[in-house]
PDB file of N, CA and C in Angstrom:
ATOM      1  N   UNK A   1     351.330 343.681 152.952  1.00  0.00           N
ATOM      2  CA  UNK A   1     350.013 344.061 153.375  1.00  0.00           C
ATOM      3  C   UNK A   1     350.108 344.430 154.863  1.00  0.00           C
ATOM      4  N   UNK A   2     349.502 345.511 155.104  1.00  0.00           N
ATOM      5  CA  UNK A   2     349.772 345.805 156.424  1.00  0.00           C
ATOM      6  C   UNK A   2     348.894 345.167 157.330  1.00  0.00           C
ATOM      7  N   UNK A   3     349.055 345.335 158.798  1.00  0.00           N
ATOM      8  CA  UNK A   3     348.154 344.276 159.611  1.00  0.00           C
ATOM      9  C   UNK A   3     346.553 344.805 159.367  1.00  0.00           C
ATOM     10  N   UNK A   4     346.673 345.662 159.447  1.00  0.00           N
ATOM     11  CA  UNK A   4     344.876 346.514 159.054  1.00  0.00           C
ATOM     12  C   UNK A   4     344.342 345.685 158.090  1.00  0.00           C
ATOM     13  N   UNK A   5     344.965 345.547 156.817  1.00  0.00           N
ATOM     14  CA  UNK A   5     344.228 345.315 155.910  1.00  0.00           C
ATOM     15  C   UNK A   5     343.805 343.426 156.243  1.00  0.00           C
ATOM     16  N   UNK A   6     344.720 342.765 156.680  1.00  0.00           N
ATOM     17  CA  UNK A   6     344.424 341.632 157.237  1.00  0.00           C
ATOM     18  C   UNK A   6     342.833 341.590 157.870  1.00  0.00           C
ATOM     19  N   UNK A   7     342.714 342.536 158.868  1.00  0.00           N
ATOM     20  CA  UNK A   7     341.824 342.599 160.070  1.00  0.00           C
ATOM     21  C   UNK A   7     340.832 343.253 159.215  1.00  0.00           C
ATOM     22  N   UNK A   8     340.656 343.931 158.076  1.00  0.00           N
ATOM     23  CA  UNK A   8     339.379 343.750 157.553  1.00  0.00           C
ATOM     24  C   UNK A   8     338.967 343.036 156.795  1.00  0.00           C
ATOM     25  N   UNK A   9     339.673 342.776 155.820  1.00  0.00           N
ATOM     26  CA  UNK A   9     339.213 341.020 155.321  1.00  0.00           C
ATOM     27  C   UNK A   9     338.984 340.102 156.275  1.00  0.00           C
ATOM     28  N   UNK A  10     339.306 339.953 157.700  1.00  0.00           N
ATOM     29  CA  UNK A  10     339.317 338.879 158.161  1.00  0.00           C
ATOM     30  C   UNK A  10     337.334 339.654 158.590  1.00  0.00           C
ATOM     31  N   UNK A  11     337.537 340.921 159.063  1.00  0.00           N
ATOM     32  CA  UNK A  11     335.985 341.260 159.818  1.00  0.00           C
ATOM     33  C   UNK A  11     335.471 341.363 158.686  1.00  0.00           C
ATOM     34  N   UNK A  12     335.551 341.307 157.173  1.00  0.00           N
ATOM     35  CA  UNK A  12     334.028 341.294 156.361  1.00  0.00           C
ATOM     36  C   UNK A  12     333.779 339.849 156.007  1.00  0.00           C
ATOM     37  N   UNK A  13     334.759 338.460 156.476  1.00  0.00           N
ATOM     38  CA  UNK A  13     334.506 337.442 156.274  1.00  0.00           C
ATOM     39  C   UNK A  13     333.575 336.715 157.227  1.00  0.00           C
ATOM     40  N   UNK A  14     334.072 337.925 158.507  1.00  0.00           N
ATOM     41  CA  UNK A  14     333.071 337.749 159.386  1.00  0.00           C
ATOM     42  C   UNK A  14     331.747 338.035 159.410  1.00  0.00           C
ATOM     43  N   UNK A  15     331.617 339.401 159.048  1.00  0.00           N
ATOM     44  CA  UNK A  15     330.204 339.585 158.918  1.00  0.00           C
ATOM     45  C   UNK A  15     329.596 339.363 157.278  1.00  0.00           C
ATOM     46  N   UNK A  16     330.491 338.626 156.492  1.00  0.00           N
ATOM     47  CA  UNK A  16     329.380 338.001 155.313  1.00  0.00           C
ATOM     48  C   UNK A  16     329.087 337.109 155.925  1.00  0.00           C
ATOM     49  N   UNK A  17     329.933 335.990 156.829  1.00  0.00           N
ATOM     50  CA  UNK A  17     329.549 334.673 157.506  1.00  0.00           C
ATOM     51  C   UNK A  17     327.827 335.226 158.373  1.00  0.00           C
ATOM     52  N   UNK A  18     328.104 335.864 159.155  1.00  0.00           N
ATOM     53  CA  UNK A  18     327.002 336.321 159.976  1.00  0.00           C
ATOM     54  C   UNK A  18     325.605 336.488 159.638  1.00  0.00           C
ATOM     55  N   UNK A  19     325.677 337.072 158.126  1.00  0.00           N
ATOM     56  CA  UNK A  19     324.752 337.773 157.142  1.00  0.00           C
ATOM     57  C   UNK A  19     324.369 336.700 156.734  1.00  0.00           C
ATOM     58  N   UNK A  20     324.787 335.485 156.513  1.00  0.00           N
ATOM     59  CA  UNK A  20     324.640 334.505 155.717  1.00  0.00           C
ATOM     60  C   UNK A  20     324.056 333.307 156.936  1.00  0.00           C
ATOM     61  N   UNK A  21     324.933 333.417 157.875  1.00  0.00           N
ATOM     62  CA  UNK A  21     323.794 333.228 158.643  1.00  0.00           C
ATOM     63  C   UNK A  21     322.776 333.263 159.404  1.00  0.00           C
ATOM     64  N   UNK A  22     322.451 334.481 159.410  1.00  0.00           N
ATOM     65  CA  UNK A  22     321.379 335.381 159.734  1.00  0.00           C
ATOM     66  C   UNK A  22     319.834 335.223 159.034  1.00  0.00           C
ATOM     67  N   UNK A  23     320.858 335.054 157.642  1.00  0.00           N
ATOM     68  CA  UNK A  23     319.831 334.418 156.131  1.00  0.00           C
ATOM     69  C   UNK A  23     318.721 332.726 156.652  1.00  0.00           C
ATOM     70  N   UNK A  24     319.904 332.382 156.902  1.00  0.00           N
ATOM     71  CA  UNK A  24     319.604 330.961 157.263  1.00  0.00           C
ATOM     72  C   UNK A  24     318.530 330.333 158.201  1.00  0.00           C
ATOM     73  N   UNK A  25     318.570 331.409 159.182  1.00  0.00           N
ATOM     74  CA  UNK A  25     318.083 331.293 160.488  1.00  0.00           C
ATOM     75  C   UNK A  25     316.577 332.256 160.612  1.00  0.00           C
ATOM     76  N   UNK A  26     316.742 332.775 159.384  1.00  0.00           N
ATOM     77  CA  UNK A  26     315.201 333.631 159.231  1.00  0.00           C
ATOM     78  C   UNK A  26     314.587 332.661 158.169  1.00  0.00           C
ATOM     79  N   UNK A  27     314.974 332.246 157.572  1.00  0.00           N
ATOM     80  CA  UNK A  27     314.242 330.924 156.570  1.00  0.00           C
ATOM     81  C   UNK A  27     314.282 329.599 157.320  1.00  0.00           C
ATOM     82  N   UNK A  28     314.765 329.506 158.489  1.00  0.00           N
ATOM     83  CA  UNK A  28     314.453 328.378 159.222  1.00  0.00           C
ATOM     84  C   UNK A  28     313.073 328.667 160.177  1.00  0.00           C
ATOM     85  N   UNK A  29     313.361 329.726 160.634  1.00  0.00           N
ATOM     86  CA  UNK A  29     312.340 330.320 161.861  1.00  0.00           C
ATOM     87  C   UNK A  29     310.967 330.766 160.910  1.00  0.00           C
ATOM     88  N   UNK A  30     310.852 330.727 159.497  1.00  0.00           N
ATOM     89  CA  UNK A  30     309.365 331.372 158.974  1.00  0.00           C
ATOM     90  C   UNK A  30     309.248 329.770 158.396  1.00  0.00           C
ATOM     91  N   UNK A  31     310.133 328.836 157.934  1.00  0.00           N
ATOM     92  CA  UNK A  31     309.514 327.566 157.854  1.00  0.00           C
ATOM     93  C   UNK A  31     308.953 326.694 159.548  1.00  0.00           C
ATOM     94  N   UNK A  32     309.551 326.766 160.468  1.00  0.00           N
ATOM     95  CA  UNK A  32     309.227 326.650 161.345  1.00  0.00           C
ATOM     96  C   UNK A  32     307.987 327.309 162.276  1.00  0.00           C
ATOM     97  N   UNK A  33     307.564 328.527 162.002  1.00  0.00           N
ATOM     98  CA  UNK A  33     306.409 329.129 161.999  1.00  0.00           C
ATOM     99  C   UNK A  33     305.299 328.504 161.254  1.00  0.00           C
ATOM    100  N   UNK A  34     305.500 328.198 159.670  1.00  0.00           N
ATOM    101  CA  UNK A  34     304.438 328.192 158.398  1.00  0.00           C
ATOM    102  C   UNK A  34     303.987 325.912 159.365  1.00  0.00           C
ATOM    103  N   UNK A  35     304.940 325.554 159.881  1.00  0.00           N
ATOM    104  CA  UNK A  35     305.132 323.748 160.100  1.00  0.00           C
ATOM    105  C   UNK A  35     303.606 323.876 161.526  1.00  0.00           C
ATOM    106  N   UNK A  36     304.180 325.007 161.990  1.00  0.00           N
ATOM    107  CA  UNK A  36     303.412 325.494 163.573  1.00  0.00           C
ATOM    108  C   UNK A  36     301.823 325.686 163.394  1.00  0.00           C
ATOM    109  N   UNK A  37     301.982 326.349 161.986  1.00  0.00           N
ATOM    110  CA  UNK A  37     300.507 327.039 162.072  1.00  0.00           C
ATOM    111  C   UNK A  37     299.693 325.981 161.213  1.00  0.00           C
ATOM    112  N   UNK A  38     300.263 324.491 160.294  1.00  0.00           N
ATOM    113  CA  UNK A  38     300.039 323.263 160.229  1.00  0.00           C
ATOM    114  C   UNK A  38     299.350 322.633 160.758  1.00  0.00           C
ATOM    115  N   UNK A  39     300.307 322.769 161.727  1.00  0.00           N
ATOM    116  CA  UNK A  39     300.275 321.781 163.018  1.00  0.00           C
ATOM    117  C   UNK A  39     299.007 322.203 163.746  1.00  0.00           C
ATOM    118  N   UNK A  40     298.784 323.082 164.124  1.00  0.00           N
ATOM    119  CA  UNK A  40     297.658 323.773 164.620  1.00  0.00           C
ATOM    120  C   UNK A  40     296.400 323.248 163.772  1.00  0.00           C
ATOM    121  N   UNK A  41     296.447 323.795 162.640  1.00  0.00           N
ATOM    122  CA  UNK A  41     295.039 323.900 161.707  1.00  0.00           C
ATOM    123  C   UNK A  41     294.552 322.546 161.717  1.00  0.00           C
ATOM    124  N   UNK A  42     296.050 321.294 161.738  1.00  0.00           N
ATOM    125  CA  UNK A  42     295.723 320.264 161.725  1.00  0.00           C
ATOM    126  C   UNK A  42     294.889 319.257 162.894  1.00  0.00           C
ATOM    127  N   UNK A  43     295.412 319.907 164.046  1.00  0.00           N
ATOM    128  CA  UNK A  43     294.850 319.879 165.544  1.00  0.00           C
ATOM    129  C   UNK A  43     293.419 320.381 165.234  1.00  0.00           C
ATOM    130  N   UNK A  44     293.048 320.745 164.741  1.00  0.00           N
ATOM    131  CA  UNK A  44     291.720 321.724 164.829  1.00  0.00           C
ATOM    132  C   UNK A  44     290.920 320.697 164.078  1.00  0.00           C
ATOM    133  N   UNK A  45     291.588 320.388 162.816  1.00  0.00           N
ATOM    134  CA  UNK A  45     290.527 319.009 162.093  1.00  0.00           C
ATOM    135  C   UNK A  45     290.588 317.851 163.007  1.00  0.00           C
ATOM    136  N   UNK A  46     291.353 317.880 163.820  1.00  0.00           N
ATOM    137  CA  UNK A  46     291.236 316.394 164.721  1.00  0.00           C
ATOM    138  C   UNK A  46     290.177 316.575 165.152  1.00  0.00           C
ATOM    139  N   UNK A  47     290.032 317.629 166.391  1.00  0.00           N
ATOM    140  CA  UNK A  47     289.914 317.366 167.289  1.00  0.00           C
ATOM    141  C   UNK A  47     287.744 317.909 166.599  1.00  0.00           C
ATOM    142  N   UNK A  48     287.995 318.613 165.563  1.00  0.00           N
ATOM    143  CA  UNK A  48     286.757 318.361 165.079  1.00  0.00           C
ATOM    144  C   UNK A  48     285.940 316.775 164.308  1.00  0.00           C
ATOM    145  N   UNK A  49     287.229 316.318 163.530  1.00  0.00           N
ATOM    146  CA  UNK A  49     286.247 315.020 163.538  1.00  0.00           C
ATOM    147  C   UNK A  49     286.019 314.640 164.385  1.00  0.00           C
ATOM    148  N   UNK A  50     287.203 314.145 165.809  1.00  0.00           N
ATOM    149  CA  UNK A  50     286.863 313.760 167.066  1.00  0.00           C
ATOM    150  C   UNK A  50     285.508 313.593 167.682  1.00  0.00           C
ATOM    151  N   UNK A  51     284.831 315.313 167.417  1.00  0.00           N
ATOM    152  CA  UNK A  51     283.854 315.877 167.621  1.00  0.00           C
ATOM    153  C   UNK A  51     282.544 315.318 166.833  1.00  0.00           C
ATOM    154  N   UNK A  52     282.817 315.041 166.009  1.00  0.00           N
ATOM    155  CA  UNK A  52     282.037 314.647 165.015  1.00  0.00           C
ATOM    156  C   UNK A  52     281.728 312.842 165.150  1.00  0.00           C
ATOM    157  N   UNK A  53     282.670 312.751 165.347  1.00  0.00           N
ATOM    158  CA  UNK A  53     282.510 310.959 165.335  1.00  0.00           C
ATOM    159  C   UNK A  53     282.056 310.543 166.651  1.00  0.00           C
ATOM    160  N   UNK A  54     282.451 311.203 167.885  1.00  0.00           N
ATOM    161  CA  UNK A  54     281.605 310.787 168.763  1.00  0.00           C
ATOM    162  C   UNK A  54     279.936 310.947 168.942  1.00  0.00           C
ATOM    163  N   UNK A  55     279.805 311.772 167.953  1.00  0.00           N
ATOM    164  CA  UNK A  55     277.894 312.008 167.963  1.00  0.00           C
ATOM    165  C   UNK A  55     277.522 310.764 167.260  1.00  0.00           C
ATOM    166  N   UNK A  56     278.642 309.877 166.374  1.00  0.00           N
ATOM    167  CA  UNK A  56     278.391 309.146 165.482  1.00  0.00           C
ATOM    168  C   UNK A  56     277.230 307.772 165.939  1.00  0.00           C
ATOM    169  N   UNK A  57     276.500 307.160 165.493  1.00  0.00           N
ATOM    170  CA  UNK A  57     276.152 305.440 165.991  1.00  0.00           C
ATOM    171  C   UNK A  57     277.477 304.944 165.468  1.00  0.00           C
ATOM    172  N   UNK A  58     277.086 303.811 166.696  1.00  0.00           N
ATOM    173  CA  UNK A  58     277.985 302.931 166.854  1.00  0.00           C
ATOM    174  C   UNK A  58     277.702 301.487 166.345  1.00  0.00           C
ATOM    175  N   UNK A  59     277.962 300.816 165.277  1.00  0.00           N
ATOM    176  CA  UNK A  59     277.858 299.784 164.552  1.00  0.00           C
ATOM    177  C   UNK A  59     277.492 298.352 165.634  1.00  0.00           C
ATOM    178  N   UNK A  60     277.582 298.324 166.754  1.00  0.00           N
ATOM    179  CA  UNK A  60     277.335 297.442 167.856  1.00  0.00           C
ATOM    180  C   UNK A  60     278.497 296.230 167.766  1.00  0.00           C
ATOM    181  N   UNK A  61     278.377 294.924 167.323  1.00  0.00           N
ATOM    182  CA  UNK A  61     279.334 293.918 167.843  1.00  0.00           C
ATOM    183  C   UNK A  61     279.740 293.995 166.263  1.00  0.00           C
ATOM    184  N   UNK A  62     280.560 294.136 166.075  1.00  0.00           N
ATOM    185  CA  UNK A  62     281.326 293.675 164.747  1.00  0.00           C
ATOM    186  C   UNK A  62     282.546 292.418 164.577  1.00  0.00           C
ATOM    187  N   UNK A  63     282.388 291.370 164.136  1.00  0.00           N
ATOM    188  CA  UNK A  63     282.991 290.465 164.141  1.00  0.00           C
ATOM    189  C   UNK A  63     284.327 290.670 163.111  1.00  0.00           C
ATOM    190  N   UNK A  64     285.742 290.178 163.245  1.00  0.00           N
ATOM    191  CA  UNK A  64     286.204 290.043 161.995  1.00  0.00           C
ATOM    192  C   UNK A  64     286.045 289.055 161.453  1.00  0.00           C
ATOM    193  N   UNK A  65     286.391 288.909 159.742  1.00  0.00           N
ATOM    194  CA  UNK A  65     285.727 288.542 158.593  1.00  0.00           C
ATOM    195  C   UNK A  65     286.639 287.052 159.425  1.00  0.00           C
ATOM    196  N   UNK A  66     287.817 286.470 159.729  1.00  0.00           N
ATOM    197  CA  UNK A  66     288.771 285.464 159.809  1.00  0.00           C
ATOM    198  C   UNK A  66     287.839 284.491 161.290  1.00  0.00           C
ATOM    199  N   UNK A  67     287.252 285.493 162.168  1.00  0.00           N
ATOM    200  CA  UNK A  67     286.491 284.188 162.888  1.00  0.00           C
ATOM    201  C   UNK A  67     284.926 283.303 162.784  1.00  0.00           C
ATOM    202  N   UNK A  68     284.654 284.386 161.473  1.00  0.00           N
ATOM    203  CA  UNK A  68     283.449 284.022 160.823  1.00  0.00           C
ATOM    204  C   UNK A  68     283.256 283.099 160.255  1.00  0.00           C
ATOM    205  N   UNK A  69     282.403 282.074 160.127  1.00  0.00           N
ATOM    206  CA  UNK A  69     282.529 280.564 159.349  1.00  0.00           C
ATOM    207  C   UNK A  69     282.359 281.294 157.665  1.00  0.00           C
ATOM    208  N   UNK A  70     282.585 280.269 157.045  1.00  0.00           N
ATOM    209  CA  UNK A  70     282.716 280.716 155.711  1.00  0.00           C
ATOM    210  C   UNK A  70     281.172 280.789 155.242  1.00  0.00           C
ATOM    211  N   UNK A  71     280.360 279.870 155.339  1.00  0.00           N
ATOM    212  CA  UNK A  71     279.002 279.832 154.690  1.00  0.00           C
ATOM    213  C   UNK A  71     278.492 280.882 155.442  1.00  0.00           C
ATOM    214  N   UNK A  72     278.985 281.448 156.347  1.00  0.00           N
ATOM    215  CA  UNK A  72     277.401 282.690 156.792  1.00  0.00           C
ATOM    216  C   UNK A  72     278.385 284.189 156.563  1.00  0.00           C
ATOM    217  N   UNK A  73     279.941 283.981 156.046  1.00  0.00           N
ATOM    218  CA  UNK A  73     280.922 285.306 155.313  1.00  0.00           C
ATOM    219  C   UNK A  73     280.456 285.317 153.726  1.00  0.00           C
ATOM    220  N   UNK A  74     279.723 283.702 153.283  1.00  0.00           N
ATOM    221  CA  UNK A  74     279.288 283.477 151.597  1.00  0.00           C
ATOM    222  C   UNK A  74     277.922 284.427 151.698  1.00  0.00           C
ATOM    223  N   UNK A  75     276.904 284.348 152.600  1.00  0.00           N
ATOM    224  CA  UNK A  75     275.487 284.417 152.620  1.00  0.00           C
ATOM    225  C   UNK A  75     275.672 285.852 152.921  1.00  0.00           C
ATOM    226  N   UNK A  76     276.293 286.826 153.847  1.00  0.00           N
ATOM    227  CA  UNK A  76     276.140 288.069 154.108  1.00  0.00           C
ATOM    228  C   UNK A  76     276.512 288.610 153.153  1.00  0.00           C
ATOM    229  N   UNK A  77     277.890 288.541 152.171  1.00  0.00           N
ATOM    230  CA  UNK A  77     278.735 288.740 151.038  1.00  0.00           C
ATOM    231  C   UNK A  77     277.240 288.774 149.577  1.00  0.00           C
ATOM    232  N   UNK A  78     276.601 287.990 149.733  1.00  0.00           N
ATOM    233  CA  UNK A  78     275.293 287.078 148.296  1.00  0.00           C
ATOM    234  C   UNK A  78     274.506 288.744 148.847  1.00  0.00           C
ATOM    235  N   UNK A  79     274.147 288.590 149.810  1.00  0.00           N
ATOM    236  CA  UNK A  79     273.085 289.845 150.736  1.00  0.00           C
ATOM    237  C   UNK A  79     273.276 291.226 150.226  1.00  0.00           C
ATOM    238  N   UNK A  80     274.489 291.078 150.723  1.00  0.00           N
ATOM    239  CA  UNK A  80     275.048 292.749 150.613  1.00  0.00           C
ATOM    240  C   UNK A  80     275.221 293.112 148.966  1.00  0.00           C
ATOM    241  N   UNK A  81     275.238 292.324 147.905  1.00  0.00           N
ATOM    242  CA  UNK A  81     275.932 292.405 147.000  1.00  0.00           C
ATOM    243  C   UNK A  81     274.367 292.496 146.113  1.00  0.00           C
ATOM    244  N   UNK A  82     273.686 291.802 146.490  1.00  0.00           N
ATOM    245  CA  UNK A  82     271.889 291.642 146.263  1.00  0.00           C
ATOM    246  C   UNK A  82     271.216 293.424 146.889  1.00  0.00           C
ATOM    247  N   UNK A  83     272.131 293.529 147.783  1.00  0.00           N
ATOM    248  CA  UNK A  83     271.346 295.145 148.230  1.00  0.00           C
ATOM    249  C   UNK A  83     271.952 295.905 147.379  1.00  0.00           C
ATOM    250  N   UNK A  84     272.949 295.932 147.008  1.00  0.00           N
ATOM    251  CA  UNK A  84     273.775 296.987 146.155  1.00  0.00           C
ATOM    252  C   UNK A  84     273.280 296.956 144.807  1.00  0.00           C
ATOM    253  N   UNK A  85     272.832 295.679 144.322  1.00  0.00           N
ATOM    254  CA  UNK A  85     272.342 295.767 143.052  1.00  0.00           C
ATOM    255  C   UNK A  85     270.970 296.300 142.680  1.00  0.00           C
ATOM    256  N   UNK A  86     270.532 296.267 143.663  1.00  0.00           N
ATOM    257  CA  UNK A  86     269.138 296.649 143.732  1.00  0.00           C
ATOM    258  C   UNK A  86     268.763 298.678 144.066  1.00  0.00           C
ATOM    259  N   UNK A  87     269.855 299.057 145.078  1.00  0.00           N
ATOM    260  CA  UNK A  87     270.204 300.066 145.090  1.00  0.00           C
ATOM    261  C   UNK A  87     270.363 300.931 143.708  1.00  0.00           C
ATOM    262  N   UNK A  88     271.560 300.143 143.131  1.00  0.00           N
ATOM    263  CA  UNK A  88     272.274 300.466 141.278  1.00  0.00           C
ATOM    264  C   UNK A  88     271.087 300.321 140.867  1.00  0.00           C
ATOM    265  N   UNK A  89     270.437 299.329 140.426  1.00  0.00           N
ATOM    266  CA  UNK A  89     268.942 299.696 139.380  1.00  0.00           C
ATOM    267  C   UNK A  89     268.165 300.590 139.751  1.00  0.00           C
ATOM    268  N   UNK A  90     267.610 300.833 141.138  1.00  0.00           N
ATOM    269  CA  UNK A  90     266.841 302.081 141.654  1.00  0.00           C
ATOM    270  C   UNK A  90     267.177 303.506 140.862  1.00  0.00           C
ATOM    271  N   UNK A  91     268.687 303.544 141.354  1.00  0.00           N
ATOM    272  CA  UNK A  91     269.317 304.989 140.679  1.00  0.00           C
ATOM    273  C   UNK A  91     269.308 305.094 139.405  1.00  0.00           C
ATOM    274  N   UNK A  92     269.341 303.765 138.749  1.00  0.00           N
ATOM    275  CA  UNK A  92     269.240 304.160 137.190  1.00  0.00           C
ATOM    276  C   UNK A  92     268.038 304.004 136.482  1.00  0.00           C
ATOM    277  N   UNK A  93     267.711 303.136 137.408  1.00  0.00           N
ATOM    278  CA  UNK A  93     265.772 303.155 136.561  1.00  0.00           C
ATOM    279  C   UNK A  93     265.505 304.830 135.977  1.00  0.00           C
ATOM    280  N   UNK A  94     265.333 306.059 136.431  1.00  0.00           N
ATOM    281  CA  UNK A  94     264.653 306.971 136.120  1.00  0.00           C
ATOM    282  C   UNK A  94     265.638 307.385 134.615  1.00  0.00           C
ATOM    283  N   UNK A  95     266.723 306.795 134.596  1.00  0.00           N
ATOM    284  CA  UNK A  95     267.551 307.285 133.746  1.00  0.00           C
ATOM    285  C   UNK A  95     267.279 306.705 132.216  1.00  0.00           C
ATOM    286  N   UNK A  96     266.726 305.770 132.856  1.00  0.00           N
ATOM    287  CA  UNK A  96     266.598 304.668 131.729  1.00  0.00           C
ATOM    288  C   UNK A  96     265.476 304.987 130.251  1.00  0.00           C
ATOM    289  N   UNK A  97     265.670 304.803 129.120  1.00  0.00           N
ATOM    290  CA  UNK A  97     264.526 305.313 128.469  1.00  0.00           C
ATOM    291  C   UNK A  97     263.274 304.194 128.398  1.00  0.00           C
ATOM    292  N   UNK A  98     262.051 304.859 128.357  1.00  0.00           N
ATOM    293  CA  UNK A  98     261.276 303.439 128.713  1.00  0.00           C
ATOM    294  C   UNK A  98     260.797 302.072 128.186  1.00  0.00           C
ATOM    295  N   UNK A  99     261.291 302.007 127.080  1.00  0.00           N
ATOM    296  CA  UNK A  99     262.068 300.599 126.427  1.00  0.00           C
ATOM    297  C   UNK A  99     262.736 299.677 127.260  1.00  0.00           C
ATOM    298  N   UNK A 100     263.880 300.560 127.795  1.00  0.00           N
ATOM    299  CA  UNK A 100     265.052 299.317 128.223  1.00  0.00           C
ATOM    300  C   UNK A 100     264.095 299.539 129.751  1.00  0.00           C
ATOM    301  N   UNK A 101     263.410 299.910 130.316  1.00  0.00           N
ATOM    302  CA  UNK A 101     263.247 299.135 131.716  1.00  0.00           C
ATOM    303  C   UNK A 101     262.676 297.899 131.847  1.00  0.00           C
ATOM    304  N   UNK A 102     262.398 297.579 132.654  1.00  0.00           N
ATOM    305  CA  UNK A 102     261.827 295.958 132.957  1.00  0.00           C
ATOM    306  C   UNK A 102     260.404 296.047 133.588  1.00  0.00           C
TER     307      UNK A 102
END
């Protein structure tokens, strides 16, 4: 084989290598674009709830449930659970046929 033919096999191994990674580096750079414009859209919902939650009320002193004595975590727990039920029958009363109401 003469030296030529060496030196082009060796330059199309080169430029399939090149091509191939050329390939590589354009499917890195449009996933890296598609991560960017994510990243962005995702910035944009932040910084809108952000927006949103600061107009929010603010619940005032909130205790956690662990320094709360147990009988007044039993009595708010009886409360809340007494509002919810009462809520649930409201919504279903109209549903109800007028037999089963009370």
């Amino acid at each position: 084989m003469p030296w030529w033919a060496s030196a082009l096999v060796f330059l199309a191994i080169l430029v399939g290598g090149g091509w191939w990674l050329w390939r590589r580096v354009r499917a890195t750079w449009r996933s890296v674009r598609a991560l960017n414009d994510q990243v962005s859209e995702a910035s944009l919902l932040i910084a809108e709830l952000d927006r949103t939650a600061s107009r929010l009320p603010t619940s005032g002193d909130v205790q956690l449930a662990v320094f709360t004595h147990p009988y007044d975590a039993h009595r708010e727990r009886t409360r809340t659970r007494a509002i919810v039920a009462d809520e649930r029958r409201a919504r279903r009363e109209p549903k109800l046929p007028p037999w089963a109401r009370r």
